[in-house]
PDB file of N, CA and C in Angstrom:
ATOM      1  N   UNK A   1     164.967  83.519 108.160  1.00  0.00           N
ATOM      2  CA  UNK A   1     164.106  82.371 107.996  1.00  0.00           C
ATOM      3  C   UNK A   1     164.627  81.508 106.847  1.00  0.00           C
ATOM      4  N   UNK A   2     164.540  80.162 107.275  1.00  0.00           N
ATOM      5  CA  UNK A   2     165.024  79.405 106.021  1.00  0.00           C
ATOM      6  C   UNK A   2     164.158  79.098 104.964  1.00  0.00           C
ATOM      7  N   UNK A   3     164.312  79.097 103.258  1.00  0.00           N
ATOM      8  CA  UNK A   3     163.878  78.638 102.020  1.00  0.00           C
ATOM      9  C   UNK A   3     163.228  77.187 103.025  1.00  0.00           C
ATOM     10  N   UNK A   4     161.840  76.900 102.324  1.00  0.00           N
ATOM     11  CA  UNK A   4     161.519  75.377 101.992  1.00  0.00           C
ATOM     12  C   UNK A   4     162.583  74.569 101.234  1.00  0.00           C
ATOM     13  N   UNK A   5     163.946  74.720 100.410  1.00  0.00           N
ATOM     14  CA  UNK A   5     164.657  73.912  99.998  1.00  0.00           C
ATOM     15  C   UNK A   5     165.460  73.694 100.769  1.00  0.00           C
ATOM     16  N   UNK A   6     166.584  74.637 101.739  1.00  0.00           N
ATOM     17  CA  UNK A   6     166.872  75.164 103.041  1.00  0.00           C
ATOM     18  C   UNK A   6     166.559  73.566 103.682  1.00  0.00           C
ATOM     19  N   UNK A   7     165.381  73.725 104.263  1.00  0.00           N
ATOM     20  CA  UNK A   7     164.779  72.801 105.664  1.00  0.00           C
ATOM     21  C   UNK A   7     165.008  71.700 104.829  1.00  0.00           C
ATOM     22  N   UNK A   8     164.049  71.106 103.401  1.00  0.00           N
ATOM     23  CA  UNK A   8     164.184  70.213 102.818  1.00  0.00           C
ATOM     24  C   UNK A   8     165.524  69.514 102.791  1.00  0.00           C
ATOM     25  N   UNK A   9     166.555  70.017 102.360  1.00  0.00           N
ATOM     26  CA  UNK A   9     168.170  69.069 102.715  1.00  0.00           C
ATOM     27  C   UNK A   9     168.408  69.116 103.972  1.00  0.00           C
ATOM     28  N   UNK A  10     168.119  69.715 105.015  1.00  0.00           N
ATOM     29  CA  UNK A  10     168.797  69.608 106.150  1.00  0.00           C
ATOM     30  C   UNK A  10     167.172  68.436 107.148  1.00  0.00           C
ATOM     31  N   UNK A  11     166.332  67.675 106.625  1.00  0.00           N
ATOM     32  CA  UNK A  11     165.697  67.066 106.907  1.00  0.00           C
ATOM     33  C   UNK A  11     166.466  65.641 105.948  1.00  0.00           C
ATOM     34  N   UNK A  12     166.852  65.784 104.452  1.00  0.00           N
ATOM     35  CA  UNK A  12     166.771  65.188 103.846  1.00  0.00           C
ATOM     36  C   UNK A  12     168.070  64.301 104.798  1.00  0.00           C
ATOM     37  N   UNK A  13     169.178  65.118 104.848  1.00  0.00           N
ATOM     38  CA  UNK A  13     170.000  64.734 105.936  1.00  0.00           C
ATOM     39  C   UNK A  13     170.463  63.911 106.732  1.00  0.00           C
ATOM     40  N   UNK A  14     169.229  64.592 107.445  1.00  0.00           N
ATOM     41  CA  UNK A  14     168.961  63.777 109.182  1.00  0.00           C
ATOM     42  C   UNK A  14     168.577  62.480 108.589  1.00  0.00           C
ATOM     43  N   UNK A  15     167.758  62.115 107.385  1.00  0.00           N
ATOM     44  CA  UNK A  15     166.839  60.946 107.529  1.00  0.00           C
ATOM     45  C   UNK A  15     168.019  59.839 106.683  1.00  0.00           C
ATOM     46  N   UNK A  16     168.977  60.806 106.066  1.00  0.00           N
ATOM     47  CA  UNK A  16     170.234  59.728 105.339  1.00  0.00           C
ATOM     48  C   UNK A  16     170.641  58.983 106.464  1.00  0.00           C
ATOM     49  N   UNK A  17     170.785  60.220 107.738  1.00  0.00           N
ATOM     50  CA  UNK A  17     171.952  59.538 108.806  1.00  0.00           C
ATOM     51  C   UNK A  17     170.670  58.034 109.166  1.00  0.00           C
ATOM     52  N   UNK A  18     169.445  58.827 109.883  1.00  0.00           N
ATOM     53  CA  UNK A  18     168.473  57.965 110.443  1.00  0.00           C
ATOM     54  C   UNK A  18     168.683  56.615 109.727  1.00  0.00           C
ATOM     55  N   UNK A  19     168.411  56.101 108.159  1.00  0.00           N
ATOM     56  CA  UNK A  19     168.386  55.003 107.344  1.00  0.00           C
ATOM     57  C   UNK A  19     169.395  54.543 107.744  1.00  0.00           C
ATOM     58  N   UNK A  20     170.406  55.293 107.697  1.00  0.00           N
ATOM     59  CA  UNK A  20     171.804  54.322 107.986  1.00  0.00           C
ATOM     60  C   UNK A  20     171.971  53.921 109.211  1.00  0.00           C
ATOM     61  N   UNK A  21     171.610  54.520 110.725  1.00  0.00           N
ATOM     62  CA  UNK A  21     171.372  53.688 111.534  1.00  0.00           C
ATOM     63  C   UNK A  21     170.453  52.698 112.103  1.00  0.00           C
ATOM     64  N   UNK A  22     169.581  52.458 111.294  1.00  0.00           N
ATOM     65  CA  UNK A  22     168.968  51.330 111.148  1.00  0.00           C
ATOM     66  C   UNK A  22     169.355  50.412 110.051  1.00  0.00           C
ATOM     67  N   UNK A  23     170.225  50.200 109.669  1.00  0.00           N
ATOM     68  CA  UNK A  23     170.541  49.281 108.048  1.00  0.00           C
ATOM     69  C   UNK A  23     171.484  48.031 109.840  1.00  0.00           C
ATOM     70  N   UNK A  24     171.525  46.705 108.745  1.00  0.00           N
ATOM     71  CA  UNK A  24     171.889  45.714 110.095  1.00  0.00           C
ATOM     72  C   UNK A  24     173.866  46.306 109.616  1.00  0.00           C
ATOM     73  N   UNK A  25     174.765  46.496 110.169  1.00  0.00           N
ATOM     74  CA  UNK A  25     176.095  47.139 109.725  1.00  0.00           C
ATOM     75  C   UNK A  25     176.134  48.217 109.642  1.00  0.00           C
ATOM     76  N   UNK A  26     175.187  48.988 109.419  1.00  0.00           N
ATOM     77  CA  UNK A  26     174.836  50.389 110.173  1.00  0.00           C
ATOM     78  C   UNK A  26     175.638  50.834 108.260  1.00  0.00           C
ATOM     79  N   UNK A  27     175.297  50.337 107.262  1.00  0.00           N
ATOM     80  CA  UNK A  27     175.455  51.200 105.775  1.00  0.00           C
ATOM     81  C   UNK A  27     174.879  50.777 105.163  1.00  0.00           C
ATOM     82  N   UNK A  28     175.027  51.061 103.595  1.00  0.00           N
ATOM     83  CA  UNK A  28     173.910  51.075 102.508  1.00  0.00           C
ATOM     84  C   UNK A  28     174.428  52.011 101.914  1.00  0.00           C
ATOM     85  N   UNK A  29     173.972  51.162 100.299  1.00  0.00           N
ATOM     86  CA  UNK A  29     174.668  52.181  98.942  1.00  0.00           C
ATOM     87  C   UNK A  29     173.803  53.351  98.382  1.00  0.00           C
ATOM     88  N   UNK A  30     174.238  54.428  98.170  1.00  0.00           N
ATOM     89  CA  UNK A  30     173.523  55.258  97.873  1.00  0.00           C
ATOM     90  C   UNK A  30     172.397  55.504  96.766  1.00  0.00           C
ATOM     91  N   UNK A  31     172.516  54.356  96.354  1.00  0.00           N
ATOM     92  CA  UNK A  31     170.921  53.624  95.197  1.00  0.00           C
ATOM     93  C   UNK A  31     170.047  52.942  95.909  1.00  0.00           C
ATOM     94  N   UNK A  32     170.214  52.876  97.032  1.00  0.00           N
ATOM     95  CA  UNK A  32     169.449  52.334  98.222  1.00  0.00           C
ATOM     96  C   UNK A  32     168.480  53.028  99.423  1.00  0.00           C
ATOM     97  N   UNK A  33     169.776  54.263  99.745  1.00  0.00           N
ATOM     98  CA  UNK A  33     168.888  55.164 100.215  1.00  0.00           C
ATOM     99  C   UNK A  33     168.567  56.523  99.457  1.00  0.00           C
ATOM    100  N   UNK A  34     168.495  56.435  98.688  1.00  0.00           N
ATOM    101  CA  UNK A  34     167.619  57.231  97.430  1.00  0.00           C
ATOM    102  C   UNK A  34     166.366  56.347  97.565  1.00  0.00           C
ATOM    103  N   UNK A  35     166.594  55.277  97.187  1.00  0.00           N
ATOM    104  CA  UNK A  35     165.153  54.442  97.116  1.00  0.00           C
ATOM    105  C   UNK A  35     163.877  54.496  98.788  1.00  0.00           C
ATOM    106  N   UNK A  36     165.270  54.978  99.898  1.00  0.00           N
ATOM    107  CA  UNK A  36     164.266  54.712 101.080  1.00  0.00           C
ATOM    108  C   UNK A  36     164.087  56.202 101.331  1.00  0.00           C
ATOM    109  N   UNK A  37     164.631  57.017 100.580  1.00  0.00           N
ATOM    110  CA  UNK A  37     163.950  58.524 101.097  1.00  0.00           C
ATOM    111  C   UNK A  37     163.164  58.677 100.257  1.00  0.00           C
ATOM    112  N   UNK A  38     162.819  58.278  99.092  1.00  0.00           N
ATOM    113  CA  UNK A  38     161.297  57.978  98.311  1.00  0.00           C
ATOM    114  C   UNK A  38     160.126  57.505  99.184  1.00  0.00           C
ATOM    115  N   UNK A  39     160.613  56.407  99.277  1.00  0.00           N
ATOM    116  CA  UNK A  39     159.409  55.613 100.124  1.00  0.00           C
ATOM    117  C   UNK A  39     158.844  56.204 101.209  1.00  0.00           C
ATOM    118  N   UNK A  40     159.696  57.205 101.657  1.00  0.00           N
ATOM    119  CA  UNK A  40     159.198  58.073 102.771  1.00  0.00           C
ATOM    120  C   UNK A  40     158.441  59.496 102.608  1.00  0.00           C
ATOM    121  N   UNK A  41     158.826  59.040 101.327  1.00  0.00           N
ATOM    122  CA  UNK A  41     157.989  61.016 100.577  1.00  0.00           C
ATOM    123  C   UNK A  41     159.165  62.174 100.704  1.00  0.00           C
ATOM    124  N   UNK A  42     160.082  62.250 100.512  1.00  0.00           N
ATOM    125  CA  UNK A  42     161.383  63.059 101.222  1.00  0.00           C
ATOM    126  C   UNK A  42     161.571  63.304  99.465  1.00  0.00           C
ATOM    127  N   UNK A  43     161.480  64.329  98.680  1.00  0.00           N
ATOM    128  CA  UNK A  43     162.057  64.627  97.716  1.00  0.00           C
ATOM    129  C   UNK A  43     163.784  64.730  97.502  1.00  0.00           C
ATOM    130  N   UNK A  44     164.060  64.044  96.588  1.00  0.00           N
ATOM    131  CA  UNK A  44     165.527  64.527  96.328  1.00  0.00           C
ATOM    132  C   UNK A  44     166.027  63.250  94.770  1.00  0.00           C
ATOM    133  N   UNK A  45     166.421  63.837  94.322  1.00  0.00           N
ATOM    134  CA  UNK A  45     167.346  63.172  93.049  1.00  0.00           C
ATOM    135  C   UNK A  45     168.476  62.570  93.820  1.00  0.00           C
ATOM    136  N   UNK A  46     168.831  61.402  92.559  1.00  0.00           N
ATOM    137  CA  UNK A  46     169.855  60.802  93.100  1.00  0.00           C
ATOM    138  C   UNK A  46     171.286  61.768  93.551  1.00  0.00           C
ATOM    139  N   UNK A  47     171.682  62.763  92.429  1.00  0.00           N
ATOM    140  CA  UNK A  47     172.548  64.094  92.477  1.00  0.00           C
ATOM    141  C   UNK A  47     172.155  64.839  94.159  1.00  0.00           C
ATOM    142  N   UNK A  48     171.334  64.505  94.825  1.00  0.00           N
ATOM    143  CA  UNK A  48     170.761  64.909  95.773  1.00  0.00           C
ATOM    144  C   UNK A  48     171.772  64.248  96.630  1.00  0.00           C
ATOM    145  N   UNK A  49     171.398  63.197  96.523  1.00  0.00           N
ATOM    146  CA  UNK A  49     171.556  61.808  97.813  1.00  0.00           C
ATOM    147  C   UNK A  49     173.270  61.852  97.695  1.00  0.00           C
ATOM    148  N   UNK A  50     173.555  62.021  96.615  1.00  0.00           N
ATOM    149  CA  UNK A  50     175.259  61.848  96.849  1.00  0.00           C
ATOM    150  C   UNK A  50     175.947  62.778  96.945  1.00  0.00           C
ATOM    151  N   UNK A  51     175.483  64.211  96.717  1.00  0.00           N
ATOM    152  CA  UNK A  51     175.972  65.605  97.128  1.00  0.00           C
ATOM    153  C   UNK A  51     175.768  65.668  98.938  1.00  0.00           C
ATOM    154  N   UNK A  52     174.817  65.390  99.303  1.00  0.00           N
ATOM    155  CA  UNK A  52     174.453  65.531 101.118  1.00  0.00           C
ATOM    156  C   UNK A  52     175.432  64.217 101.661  1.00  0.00           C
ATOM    157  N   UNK A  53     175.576  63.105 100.512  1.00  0.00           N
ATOM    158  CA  UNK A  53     176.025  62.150 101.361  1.00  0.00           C
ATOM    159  C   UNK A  53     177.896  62.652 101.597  1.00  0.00           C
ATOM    160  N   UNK A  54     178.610  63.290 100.169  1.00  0.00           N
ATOM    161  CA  UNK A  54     179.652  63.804 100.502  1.00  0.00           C
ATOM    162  C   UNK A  54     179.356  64.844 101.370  1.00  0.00           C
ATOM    163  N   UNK A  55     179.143  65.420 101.777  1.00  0.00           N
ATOM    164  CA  UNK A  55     178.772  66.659 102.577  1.00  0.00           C
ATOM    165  C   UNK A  55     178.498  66.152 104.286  1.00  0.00           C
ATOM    166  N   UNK A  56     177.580  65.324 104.091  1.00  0.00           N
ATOM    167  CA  UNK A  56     177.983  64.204 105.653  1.00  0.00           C
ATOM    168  C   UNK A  56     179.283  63.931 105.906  1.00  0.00           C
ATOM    169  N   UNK A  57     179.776  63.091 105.172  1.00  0.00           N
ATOM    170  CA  UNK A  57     181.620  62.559 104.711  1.00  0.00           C
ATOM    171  C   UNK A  57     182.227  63.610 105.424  1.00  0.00           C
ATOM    172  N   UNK A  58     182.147  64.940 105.126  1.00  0.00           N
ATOM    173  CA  UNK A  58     182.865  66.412 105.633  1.00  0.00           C
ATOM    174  C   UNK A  58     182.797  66.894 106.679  1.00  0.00           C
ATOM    175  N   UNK A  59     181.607  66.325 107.366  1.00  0.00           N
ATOM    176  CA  UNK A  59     181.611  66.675 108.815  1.00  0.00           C
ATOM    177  C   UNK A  59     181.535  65.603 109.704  1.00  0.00           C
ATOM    178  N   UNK A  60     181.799  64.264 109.209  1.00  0.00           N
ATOM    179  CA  UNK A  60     182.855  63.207 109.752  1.00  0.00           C
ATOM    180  C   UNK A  60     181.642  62.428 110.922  1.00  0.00           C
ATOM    181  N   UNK A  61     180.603  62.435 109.584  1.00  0.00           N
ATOM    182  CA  UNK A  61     178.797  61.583 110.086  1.00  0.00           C
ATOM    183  C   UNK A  61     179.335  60.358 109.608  1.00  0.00           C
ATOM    184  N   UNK A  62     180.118  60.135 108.244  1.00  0.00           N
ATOM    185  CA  UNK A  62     179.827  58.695 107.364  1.00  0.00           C
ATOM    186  C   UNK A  62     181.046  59.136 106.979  1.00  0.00           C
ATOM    187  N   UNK A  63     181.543  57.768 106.689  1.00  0.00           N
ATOM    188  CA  UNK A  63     182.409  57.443 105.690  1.00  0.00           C
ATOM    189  C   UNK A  63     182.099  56.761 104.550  1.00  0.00           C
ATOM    190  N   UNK A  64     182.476  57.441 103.477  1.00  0.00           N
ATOM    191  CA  UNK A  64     182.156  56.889 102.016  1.00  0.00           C
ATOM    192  C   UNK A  64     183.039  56.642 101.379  1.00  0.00           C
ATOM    193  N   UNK A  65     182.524  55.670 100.792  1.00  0.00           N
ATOM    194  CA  UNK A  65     183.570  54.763  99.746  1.00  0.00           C
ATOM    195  C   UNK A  65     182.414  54.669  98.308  1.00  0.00           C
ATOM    196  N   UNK A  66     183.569  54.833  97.642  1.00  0.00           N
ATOM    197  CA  UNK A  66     183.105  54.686  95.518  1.00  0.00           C
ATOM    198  C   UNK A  66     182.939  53.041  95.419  1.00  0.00           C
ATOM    199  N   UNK A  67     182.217  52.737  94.551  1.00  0.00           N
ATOM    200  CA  UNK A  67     182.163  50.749  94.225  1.00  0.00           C
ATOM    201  C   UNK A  67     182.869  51.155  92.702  1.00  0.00           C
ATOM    202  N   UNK A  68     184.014  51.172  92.224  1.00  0.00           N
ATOM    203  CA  UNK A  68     184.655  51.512  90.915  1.00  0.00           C
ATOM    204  C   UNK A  68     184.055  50.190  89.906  1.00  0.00           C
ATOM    205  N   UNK A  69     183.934  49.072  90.528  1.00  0.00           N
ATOM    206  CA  UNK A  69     182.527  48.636  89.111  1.00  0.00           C
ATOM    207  C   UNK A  69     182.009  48.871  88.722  1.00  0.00           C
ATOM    208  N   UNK A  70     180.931  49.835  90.297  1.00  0.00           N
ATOM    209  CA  UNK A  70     179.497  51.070  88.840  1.00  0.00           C
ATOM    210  C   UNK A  70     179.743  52.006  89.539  1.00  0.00           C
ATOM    211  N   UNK A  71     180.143  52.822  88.323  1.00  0.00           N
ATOM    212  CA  UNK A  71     180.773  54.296  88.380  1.00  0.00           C
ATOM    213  C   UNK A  71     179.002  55.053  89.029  1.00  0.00           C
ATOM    214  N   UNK A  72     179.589  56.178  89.845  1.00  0.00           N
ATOM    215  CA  UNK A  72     178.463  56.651  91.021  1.00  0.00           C
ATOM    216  C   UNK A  72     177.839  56.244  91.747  1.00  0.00           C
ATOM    217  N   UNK A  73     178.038  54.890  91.995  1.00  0.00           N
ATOM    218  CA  UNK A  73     177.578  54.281  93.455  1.00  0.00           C
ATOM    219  C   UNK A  73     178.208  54.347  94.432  1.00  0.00           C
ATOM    220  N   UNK A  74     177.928  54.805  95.810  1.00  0.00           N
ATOM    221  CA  UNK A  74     178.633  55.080  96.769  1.00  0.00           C
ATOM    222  C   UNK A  74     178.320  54.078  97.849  1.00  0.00           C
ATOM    223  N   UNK A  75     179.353  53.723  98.595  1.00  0.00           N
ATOM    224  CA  UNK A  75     178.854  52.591  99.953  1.00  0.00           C
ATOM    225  C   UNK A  75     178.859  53.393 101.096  1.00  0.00           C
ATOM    226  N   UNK A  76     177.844  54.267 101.978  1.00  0.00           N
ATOM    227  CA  UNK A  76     177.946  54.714 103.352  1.00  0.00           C
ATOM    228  C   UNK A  76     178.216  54.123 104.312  1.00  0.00           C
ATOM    229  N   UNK A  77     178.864  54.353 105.442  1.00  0.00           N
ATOM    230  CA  UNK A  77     179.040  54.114 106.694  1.00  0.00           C
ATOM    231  C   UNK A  77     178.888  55.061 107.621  1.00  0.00           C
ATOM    232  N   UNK A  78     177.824  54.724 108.526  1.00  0.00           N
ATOM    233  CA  UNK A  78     177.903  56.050 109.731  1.00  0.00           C
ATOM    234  C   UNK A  78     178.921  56.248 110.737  1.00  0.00           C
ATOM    235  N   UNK A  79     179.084  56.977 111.079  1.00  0.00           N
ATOM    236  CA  UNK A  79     180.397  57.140 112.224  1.00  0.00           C
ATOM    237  C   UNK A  79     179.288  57.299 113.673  1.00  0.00           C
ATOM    238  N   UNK A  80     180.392  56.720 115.096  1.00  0.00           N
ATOM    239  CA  UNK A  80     179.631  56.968 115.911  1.00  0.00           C
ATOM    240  C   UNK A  80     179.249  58.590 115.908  1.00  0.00           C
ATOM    241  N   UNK A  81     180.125  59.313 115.799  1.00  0.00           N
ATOM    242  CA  UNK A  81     179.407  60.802 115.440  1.00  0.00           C
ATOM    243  C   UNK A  81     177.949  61.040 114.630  1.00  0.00           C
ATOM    244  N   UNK A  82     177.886  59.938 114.193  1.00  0.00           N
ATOM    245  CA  UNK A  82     176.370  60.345 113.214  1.00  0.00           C
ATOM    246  C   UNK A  82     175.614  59.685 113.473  1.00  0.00           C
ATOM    247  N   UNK A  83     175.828  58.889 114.232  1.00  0.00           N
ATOM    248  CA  UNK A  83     174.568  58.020 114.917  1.00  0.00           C
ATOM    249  C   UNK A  83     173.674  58.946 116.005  1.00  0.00           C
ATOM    250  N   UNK A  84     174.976  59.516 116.812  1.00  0.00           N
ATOM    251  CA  UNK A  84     174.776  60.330 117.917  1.00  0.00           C
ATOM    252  C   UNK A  84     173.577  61.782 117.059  1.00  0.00           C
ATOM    253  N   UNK A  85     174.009  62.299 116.325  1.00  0.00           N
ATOM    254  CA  UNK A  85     173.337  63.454 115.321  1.00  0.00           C
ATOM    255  C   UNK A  85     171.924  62.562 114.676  1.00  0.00           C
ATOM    256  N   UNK A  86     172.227  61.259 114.133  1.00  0.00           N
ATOM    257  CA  UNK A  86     170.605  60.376 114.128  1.00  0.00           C
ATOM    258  C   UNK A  86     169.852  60.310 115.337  1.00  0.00           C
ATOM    259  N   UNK A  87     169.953  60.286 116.382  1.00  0.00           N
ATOM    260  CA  UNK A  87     169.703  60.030 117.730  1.00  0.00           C
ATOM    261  C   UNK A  87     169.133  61.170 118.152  1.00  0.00           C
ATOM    262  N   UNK A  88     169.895  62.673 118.156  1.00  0.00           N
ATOM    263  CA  UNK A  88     169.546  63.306 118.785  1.00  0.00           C
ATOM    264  C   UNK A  88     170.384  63.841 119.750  1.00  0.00           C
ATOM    265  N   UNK A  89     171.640  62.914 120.193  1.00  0.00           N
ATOM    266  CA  UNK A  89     172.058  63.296 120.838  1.00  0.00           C
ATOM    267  C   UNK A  89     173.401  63.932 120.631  1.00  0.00           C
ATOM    268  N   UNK A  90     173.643  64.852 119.904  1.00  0.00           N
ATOM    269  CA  UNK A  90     174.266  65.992 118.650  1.00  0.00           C
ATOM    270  C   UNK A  90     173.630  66.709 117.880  1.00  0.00           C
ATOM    271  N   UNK A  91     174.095  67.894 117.479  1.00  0.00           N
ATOM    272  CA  UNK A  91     173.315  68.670 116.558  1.00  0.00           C
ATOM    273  C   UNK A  91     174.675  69.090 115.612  1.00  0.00           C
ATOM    274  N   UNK A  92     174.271  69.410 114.496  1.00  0.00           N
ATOM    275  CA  UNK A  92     175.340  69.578 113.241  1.00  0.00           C
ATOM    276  C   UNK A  92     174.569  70.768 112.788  1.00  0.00           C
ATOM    277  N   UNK A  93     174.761  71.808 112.836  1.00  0.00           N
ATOM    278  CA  UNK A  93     174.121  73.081 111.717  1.00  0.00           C
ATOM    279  C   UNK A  93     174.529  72.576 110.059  1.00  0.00           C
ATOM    280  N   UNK A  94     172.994  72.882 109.647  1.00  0.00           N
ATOM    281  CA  UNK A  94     172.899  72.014 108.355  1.00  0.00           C
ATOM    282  C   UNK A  94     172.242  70.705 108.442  1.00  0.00           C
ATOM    283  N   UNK A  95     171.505  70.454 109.622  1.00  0.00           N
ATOM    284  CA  UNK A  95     171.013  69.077 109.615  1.00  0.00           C
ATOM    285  C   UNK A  95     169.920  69.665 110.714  1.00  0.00           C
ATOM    286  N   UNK A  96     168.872  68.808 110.020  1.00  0.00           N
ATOM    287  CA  UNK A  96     167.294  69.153 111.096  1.00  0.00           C
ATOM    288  C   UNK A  96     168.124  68.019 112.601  1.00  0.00           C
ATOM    289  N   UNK A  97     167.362  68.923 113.655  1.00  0.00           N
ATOM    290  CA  UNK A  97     167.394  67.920 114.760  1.00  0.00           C
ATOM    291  C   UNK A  97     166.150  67.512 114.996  1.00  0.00           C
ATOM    292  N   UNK A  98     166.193  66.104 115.374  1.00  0.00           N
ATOM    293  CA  UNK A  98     165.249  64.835 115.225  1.00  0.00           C
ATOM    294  C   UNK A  98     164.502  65.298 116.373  1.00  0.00           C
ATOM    295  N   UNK A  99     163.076  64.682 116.021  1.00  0.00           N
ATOM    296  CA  UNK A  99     161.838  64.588 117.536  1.00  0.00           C
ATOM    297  C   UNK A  99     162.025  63.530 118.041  1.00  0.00           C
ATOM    298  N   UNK A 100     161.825  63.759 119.372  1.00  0.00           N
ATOM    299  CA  UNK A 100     161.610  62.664 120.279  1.00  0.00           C
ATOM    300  C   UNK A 100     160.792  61.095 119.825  1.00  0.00           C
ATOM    301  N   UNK A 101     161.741  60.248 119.691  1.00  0.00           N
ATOM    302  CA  UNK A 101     161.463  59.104 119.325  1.00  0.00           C
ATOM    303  C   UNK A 101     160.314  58.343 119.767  1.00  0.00           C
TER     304      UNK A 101
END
């Protein structure tokens, strides 16, 4: 059985990919969606948001890029692979799969 922290990142996850396929360009900087997994009640620190977001990066959901003006801001991009895993229509162990829309 999984820890409540367990489910918690692998929800926190799904809802990085989810934000990013709804953003209009399908990305957004990671001071951004920190701010929209707040708004949603989704616990996580910023150290949160950019540890899962490299960790997406690794299983080839998003591509991330550094903004070297401000040091720890990251720019996401979803891959069609992670849209498909936002959707539903993929599953990634390590990532909640989504309910029926």
């Amino acid at each position: 059985m999984k820890t409540f922290a367990e489910s918690l990142r692998e929800t926190r996850r799904l809802v990085l990919l989810r934000l990013l396929s709804e953003q209009p360009g399908y990305r957004s900087n990671s001071s951004n969606l920190h701010t929209g997994l707040y708004a949603l009640g989704i616990a996580g620190s910023r150290d949160d948001v950019i540890t899962d977001l490299h960790w997406l990066r690794d299983q080839a959901l998003l591509d991330l890029d550094a903004v070297p003006e401000v040091p720890g801001l990251f720019v996401a991009n979803i891959t069609a692979r992670g849209n498909d895993v936002a959707n539903g229509q993929a599953s990634v162990p390590g990532i909640s799969r989504p309910s029926p829309r």
